[in-house]
Protein backbone atom coordinates (compact mmCIF):
# COMPACT_ATOMS: atom_id res chain seq x y z
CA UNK A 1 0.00 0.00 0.00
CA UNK A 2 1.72 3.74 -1.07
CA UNK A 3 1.35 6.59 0.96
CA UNK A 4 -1.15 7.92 -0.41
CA UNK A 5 -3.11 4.80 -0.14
CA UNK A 6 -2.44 4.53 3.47
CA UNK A 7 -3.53 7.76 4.42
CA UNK A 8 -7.01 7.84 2.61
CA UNK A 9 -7.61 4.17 4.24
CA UNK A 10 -7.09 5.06 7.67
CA UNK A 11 -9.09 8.47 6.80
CA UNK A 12 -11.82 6.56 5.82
CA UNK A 13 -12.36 4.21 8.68
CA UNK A 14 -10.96 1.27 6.93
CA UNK A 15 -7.86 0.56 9.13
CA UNK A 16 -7.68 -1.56 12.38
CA UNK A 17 -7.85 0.99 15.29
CA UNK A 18 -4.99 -0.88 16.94
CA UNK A 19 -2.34 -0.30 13.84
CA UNK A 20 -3.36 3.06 13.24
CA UNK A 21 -3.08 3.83 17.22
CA UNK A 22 -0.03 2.41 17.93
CA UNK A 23 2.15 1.88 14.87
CA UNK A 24 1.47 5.33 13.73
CA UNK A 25 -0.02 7.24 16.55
CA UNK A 26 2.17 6.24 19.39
CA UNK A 27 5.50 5.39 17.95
CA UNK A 28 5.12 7.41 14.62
CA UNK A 29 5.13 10.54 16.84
CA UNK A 30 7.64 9.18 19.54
CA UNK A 31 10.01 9.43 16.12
CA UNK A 32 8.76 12.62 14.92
CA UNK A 33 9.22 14.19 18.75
CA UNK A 34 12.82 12.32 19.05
CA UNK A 35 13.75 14.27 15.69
CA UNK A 36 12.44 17.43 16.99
CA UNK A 37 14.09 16.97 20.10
CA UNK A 38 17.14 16.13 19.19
CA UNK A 39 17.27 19.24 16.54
CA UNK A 40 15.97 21.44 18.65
CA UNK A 41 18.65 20.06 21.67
CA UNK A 42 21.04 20.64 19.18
CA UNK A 43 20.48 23.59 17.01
CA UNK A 44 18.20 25.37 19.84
CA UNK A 45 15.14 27.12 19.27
CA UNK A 46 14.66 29.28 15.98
CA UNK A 47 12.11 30.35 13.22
CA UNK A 48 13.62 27.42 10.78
CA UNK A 49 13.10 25.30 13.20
CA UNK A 50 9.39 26.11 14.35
CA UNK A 51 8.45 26.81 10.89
CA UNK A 52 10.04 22.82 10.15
CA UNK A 53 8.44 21.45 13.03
CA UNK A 54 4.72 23.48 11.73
CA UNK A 55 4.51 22.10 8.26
CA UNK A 56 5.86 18.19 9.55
CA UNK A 57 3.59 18.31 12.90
CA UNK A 58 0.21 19.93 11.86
CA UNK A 59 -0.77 17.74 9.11
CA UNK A 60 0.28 14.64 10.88
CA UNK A 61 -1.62 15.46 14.35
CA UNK A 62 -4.80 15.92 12.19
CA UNK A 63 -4.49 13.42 10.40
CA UNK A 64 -4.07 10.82 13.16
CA UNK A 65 -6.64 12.24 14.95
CA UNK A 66 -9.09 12.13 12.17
CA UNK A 67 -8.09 8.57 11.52
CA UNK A 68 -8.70 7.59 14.83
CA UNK A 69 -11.84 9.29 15.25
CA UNK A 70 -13.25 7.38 11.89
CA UNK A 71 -11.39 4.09 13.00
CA UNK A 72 -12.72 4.20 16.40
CA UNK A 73 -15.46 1.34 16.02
CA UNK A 74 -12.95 -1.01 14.42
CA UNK A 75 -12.98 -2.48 17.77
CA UNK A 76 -14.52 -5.31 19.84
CA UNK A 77 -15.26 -3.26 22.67
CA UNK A 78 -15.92 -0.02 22.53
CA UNK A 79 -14.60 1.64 25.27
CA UNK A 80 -11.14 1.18 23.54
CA UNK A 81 -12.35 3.24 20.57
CA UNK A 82 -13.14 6.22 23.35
CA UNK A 83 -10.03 5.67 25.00
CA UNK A 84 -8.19 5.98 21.85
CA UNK A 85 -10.08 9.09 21.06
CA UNK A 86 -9.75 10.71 24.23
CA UNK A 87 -6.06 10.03 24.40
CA UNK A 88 -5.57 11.25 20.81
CA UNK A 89 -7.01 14.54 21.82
CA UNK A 90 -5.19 14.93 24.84
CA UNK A 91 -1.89 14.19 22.37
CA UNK A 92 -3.16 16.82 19.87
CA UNK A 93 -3.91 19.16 22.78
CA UNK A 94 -0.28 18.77 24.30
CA UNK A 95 1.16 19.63 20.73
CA UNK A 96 -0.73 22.95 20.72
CA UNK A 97 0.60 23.81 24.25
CA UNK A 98 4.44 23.05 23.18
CA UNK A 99 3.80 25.11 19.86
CA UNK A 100 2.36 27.58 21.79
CA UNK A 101 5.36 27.51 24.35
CA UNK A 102 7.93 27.50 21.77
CA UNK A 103 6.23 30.09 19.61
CA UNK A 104 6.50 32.44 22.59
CA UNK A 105 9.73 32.09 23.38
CA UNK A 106 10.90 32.47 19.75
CA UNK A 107 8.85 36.26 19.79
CA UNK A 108 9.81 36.93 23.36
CA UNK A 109 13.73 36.59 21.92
């Protein structure tokens, strides 16, 4: 399955909650926060940086939290397709905060 593929599947429902959660949810963003980190550990905070971290971040947050919301009955009991839900929002809701966090310190500078 390309990219592409993968993406509109998961968009549409299609995709085991379980694969989408933690194959891309949980460890695809452990990655993308270990890159971050380690870039912004290393190079420090700055508009290339930020701007990087914007384009990469945003589009992936909303798409795994659309995906989970449609995959969220692909489940034998429920109440894992509200936990999943719930904990995706809290995740999407913690990457708003750091943005926010690093955004002011970058116009505080």
């Amino acid at each position: 399955m390309n990219a592409e593929n993968l993406v509109v599947h998961y968009l549409s429902g299609k995709g085991p909650l379980w694969r989408l959660f933690w194959l891309w949810g949980v460890i695809g963003s452990w990655i993308l926060f270990g890159v971050f980190y380690w870039a912004l550990s290393n190079l420090g905070i700055n508009w290339a940086l930020f701007i990087i971290a914007t384009v990469v971040m945003g589009p992936y947050t909303v798409w795994i939290l659309a995906s989970i919301w449609q995959c969220a009955g692909n489940v034998r009991n429920g109440m894992w397709g509200d936990l999943a839900r719930l904990g995706t929002v809290v995740w999407a809701i913690n990457i708003g905060v750091a943005a926010g966090l690093l955004l002011k310190e970058l116009i505080l500078r």
